[in-house]
N, C-alpha and C. Protein backbone atom coordinates (compact mmCIF):
# COMPACT_ATOMS: atom_id res chain seq x y z
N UNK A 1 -86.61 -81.34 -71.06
CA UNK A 1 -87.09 -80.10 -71.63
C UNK A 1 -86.47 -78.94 -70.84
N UNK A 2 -85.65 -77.99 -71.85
CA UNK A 2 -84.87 -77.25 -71.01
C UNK A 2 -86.00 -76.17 -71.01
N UNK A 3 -86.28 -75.06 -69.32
CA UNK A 3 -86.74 -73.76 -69.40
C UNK A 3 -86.09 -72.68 -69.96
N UNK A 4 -86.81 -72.13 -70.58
CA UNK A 4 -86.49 -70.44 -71.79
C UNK A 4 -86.64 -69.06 -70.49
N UNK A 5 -85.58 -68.57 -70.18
CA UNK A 5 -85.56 -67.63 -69.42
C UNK A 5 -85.72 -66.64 -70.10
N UNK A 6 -86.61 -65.72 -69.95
CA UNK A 6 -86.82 -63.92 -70.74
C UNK A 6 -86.02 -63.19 -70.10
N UNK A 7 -85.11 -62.70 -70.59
CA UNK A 7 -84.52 -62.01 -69.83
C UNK A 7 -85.15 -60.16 -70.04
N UNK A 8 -85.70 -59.54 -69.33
CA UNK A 8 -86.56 -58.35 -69.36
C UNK A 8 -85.36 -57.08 -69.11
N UNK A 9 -85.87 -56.31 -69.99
CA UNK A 9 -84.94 -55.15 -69.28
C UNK A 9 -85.83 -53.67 -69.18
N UNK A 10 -85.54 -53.24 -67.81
CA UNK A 10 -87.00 -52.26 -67.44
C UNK A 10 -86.04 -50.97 -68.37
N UNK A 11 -84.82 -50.77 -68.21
CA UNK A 11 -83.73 -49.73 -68.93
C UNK A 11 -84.39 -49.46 -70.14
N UNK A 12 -84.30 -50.58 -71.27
CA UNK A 12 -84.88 -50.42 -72.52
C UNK A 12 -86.18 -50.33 -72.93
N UNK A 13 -87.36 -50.35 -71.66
CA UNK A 13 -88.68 -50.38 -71.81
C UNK A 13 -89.04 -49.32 -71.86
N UNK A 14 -88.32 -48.16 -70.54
CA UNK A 14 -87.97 -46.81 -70.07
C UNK A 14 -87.22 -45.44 -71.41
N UNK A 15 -86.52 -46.63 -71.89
CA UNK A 15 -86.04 -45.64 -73.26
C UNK A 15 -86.97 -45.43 -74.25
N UNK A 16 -87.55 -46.51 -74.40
CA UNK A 16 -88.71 -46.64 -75.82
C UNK A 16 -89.81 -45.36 -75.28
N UNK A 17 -90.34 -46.02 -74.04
CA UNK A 17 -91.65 -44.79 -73.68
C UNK A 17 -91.15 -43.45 -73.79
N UNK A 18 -89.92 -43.29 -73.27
CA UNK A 18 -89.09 -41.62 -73.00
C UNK A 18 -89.01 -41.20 -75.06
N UNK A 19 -88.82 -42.10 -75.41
CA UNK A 19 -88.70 -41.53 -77.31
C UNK A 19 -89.60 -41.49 -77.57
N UNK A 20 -90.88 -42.08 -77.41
CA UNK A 20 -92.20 -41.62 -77.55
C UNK A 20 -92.60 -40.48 -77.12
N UNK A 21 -92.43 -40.39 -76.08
CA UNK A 21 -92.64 -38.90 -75.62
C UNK A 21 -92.14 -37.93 -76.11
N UNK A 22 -90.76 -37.81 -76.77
CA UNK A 22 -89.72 -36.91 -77.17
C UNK A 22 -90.73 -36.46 -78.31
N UNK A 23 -91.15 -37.95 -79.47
CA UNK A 23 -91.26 -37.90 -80.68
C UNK A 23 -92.74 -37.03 -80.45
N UNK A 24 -93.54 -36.80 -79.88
CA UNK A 24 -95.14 -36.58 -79.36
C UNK A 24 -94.74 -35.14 -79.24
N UNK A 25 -93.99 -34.65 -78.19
CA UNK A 25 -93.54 -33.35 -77.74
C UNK A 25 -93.04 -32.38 -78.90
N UNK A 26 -92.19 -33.46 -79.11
CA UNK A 26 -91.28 -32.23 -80.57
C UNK A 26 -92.43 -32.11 -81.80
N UNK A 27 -93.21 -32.99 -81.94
CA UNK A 27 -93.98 -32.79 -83.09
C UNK A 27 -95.08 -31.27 -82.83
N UNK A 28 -95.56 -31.61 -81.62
CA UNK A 28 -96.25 -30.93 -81.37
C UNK A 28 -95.59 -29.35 -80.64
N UNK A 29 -94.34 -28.84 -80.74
CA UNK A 29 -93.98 -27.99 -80.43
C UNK A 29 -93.18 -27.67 -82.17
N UNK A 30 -93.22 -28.73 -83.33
CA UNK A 30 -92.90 -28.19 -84.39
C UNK A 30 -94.41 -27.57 -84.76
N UNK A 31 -95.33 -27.80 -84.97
CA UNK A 31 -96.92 -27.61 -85.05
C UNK A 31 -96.78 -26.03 -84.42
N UNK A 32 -96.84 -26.22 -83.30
CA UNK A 32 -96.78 -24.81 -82.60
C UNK A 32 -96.11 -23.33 -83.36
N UNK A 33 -94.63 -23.69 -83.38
CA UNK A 33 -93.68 -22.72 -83.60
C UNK A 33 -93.72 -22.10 -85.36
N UNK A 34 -93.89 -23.69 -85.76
CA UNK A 34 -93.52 -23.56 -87.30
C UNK A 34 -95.10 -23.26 -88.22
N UNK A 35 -96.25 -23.65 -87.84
CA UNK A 35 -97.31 -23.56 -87.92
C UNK A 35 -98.09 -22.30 -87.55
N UNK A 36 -98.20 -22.39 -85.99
CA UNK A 36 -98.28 -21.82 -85.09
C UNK A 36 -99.86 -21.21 -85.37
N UNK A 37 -100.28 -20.16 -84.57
CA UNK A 37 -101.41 -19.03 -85.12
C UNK A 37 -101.24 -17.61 -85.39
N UNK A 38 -101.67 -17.67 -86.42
CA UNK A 38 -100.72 -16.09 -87.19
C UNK A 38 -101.69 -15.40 -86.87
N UNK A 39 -102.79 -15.14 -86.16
CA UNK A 39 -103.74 -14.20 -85.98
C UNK A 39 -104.81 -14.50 -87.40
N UNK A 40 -105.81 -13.36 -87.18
CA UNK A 40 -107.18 -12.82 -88.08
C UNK A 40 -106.43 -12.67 -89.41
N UNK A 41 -106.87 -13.14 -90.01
CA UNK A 41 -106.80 -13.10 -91.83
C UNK A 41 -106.79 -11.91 -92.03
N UNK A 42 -105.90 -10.94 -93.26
CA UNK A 42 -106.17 -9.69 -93.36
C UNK A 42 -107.17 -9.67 -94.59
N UNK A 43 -107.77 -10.30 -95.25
CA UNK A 43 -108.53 -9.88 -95.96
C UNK A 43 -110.28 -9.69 -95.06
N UNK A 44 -111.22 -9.26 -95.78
CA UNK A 44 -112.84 -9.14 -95.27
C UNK A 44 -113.27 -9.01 -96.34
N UNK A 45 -114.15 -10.27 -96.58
CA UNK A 45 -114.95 -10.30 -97.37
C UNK A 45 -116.36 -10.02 -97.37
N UNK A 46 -116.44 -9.31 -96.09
CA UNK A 46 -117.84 -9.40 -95.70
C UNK A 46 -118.94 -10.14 -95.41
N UNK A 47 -120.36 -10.10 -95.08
CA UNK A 47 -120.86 -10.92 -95.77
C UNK A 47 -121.49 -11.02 -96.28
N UNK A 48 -121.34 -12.49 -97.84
CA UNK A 48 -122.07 -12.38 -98.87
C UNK A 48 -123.06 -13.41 -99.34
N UNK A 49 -124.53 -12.71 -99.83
CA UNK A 49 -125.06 -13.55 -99.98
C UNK A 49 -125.45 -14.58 -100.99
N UNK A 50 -126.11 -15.64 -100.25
CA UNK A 50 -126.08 -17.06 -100.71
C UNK A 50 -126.17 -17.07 -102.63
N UNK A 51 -127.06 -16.77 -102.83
CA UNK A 51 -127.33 -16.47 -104.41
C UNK A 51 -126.23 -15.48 -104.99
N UNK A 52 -125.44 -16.32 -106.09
CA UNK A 52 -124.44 -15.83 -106.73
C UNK A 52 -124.71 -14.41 -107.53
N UNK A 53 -125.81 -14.61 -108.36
CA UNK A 53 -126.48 -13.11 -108.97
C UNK A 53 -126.96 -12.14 -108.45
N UNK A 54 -126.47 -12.33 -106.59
CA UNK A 54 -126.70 -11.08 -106.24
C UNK A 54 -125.61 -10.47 -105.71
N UNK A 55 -124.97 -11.33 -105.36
CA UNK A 55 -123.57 -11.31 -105.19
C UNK A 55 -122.48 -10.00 -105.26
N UNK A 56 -122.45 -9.00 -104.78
CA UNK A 56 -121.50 -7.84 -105.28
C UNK A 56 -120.40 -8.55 -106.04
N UNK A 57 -120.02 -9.80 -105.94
CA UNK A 57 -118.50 -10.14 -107.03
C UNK A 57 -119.48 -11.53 -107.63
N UNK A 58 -120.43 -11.23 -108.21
CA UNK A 58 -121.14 -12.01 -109.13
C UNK A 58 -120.40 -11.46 -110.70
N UNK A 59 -120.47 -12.30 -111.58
CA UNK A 59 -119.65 -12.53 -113.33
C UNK A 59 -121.21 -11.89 -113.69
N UNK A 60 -121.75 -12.67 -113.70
CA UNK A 60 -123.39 -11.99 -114.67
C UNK A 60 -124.31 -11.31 -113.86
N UNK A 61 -124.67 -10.28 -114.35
CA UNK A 61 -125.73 -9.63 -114.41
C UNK A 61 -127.18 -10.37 -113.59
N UNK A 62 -127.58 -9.71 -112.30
CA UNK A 62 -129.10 -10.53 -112.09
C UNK A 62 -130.61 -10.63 -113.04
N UNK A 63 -130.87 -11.40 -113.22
CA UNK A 63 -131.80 -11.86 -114.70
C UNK A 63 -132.94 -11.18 -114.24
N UNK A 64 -133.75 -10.58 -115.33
CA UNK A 64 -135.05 -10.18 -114.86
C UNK A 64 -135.92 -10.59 -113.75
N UNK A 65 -136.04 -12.02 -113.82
CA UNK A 65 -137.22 -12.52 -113.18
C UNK A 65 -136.29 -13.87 -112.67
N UNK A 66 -135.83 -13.86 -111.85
CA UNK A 66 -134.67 -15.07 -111.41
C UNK A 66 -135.79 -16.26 -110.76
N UNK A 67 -136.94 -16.71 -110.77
CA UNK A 67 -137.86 -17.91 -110.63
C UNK A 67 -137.34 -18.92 -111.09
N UNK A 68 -136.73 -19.82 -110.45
CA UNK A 68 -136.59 -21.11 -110.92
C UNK A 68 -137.89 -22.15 -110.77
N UNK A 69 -138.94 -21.69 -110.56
CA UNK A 69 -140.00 -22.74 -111.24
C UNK A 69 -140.87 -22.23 -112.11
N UNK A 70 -141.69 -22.95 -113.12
CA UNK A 70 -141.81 -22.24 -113.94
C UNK A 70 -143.68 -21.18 -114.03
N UNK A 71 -143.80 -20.49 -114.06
CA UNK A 71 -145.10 -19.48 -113.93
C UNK A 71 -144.52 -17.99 -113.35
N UNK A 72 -145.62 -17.00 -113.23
CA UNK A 72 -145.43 -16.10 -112.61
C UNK A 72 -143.76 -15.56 -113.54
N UNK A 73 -143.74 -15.02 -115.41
CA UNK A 73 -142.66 -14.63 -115.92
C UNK A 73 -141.27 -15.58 -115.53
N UNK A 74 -141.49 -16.47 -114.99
CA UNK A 74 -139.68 -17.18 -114.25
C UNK A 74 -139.73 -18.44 -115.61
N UNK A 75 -140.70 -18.66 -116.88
CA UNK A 75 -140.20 -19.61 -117.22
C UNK A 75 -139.38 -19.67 -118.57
């Protein structure tokens, strides 16, 4: 039974980790540059509240008696 020698090479172990790194770095310096943070949004929307019909950029009109259960004119 003949022995199977591995032959190891630390050179090519050293290249693989170093391109990992390259590939990690450059991604994350394309992210940066090309991405990047453009600052505060120029729009302000203020803020608005939760219920759409009251909404300053509400479509309809707020309903007389806006009760969603039913008594007290809401039905």
């Amino acid at each position: 039974m003949d022995k199977t020698e591995h032959k190891e090479s630390e050179f090519r172990t050293w290249m693989v980790v170093f391109c990992l790194v390259v590939i990690i770095l450059g991604q994350g310096f394309f992210s940066f540059f090309v991405i990047g943070d453009r600052g505060q949004p120029d729009w302000a929307f203020r803020p608005v509240p939760d219920v759409p019909g009251q909404s300053p950029y509400a479509v309809y009109e707020p309903l007389p008696h806006p009760q969603h259960v039913k008594g007290a004119e809401g039905e």
